[in-house]
Protein backbone atom coordinates (compact mmCIF):
# COMPACT_ATOMS: atom_id res chain seq x y z
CA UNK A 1 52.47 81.00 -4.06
CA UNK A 2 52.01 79.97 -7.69
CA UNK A 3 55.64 78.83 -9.36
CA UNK A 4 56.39 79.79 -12.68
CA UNK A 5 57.29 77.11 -15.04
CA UNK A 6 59.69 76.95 -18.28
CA UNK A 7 58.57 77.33 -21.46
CA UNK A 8 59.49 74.21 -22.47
CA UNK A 9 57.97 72.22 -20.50
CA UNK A 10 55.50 69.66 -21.34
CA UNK A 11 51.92 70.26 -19.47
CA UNK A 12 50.87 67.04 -17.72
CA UNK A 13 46.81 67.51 -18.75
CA UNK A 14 45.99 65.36 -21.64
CA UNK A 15 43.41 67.07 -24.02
CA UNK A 16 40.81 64.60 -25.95
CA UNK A 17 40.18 67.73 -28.16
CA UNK A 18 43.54 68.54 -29.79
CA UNK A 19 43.75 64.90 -30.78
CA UNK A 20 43.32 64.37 -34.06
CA UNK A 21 40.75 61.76 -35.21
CA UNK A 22 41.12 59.09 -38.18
CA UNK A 23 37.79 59.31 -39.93
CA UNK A 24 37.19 55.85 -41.53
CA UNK A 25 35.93 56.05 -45.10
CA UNK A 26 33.33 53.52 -47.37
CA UNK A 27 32.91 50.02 -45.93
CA UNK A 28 35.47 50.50 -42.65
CA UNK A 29 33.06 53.15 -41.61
CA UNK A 30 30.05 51.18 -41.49
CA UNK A 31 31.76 47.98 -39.78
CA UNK A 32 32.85 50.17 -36.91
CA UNK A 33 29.30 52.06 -36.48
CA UNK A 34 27.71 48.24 -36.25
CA UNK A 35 30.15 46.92 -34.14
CA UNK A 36 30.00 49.81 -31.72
CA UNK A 37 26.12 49.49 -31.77
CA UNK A 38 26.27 46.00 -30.95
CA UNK A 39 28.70 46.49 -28.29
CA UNK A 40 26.69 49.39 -27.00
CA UNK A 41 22.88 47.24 -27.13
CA UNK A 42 25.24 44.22 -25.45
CA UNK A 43 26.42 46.07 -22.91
CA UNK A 44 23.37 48.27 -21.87
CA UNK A 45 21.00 44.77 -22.40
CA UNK A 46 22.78 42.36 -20.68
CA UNK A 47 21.73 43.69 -17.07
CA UNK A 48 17.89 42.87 -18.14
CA UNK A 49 18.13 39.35 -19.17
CA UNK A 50 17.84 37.93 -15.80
CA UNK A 51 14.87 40.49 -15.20
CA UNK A 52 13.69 39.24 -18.63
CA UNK A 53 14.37 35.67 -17.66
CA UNK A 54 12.57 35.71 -14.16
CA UNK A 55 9.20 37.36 -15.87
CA UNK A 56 9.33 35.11 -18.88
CA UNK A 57 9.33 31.72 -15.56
CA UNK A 58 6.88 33.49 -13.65
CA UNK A 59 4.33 33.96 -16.53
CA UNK A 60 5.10 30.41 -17.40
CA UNK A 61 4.34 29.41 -13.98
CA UNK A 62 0.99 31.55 -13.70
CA UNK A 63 0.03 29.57 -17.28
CA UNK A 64 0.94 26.15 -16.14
CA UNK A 65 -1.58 26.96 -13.18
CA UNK A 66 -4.06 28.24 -15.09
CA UNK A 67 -4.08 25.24 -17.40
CA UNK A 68 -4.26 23.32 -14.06
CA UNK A 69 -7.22 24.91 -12.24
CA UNK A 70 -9.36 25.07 -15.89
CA UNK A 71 -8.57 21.11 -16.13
CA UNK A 72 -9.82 20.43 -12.16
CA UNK A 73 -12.92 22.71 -12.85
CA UNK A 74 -13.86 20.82 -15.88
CA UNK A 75 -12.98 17.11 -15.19
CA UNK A 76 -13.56 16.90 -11.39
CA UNK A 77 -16.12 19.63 -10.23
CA UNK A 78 -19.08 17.67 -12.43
CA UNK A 79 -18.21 14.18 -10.95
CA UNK A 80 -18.04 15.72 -7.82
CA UNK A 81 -21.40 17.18 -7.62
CA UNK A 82 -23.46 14.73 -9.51
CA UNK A 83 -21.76 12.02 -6.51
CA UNK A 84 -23.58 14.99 -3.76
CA UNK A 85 -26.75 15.05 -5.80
CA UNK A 86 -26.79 10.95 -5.68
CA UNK A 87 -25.84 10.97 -1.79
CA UNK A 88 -28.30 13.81 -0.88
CA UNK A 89 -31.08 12.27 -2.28
């Protein structure tokens, strides 16, 4: 059963599209558009840092061993064999 209403009552629905919008003008304008940009990079960025953070220590960590294993293979691999050679023969 649908109850009628009276006419002057106020609807309880709140409708973004009768609202009327300030449009900034000259310098006001542009202030707002960056600071919404940087709040909307800042916000949809911020969940990738530690991502970001965990690749940047990992590749740091695969260069650090790289470095290592290029320094054993040149410094101790031709001690080490010319000391075989000598004991072999």
């Amino acid at each position: 059963m649908v109850q009628a209403r009276p006419k002057n009552s106020v609807p309880l629905e709140l409708r973004l599209d009768d609202a009327k919008r300030i449009q900034p003008q000259g310098f006001t304008s542009v202030g707002q558009t960056c600071a919404f940009r940087f709040k909307w990079l800042w916000w949809h960025t911020r969940s990738y840092v530690p991502i970001v953070v965990l690749l940047v220590l990992s590749l740091g960590s695969l260069l650090v061993l790289q470095i290592h294993w290029l320094y054993r293979r040149l410094v101790y691999t031709p001690a080490r064999a010319k000391a075989v050679l000598k004991d072999a023969g």
